[in-house]
Protein backbone atom coordinates (compact mmCIF):
# COMPACT_ATOMS: atom_id res chain seq x y z
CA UNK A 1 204.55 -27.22 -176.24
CA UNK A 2 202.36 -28.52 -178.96
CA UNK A 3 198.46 -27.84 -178.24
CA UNK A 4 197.10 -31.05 -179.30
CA UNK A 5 193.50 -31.74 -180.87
CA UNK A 6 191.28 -34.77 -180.00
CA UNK A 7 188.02 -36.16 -181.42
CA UNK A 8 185.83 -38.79 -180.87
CA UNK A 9 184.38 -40.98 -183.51
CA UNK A 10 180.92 -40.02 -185.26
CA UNK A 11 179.56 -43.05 -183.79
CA UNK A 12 179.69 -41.63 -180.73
CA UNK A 13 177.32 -39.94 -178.51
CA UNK A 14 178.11 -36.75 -178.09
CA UNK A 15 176.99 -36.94 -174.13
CA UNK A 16 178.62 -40.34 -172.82
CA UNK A 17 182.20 -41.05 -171.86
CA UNK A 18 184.36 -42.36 -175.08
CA UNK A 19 187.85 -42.29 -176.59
CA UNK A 20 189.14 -39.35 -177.91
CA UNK A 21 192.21 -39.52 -180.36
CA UNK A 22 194.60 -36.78 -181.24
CA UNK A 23 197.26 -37.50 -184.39
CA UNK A 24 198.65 -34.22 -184.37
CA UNK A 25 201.83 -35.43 -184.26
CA UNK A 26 203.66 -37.34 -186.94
CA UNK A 27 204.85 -40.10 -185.07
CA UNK A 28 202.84 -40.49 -181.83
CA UNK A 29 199.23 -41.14 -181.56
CA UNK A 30 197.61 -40.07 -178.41
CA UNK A 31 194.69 -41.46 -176.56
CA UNK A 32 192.80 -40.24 -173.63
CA UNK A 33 189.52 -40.72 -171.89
CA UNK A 34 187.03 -38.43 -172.67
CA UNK A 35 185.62 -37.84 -169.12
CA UNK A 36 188.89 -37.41 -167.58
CA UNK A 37 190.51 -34.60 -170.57
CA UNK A 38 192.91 -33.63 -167.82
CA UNK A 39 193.84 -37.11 -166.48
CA UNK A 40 196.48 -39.80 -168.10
CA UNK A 41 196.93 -40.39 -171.82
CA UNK A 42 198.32 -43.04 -173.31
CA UNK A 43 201.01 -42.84 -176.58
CA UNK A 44 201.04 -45.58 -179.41
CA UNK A 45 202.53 -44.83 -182.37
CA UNK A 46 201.16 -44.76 -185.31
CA UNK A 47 202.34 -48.38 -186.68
CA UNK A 48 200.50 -49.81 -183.13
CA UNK A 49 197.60 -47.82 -183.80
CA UNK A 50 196.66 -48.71 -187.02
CA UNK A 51 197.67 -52.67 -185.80
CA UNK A 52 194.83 -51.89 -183.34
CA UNK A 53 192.44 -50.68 -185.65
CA UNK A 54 192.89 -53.18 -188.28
CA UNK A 55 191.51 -55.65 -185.21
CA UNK A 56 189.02 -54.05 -184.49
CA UNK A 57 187.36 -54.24 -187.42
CA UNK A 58 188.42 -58.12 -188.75
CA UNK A 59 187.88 -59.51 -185.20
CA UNK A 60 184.03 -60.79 -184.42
């Protein structure tokens, strides 16, 4: 079992509930909640992430 590692982004406040990403793995992104670290994730891979990201930052 690979132990994964997730972060937050640096915009984030270190004490409120955010996303947390791990990208350990080469072709799966995963995505949790960072209040619930033990509850569901959800898998994108990296393609879809990066397709999310991209609108993120050119929608208004």
């Amino acid at each position: 079992m690979t132990t994964r590692t997730f972060q937050k982004s640096t915009y984030s406040d270190p004490d409120h509930e955010c996303v947390e990403v791990a990208t350990a793995h080469p072709h799966t992104i995963t995505i949790r909640d960072s209040k619930l670290t033990d509850g569901p994730t959800l898998r994108v891979s990296p393609t879809a992430w990066a397709s999310f990201l991209t609108t993120l930052h050119t929608e208004p």
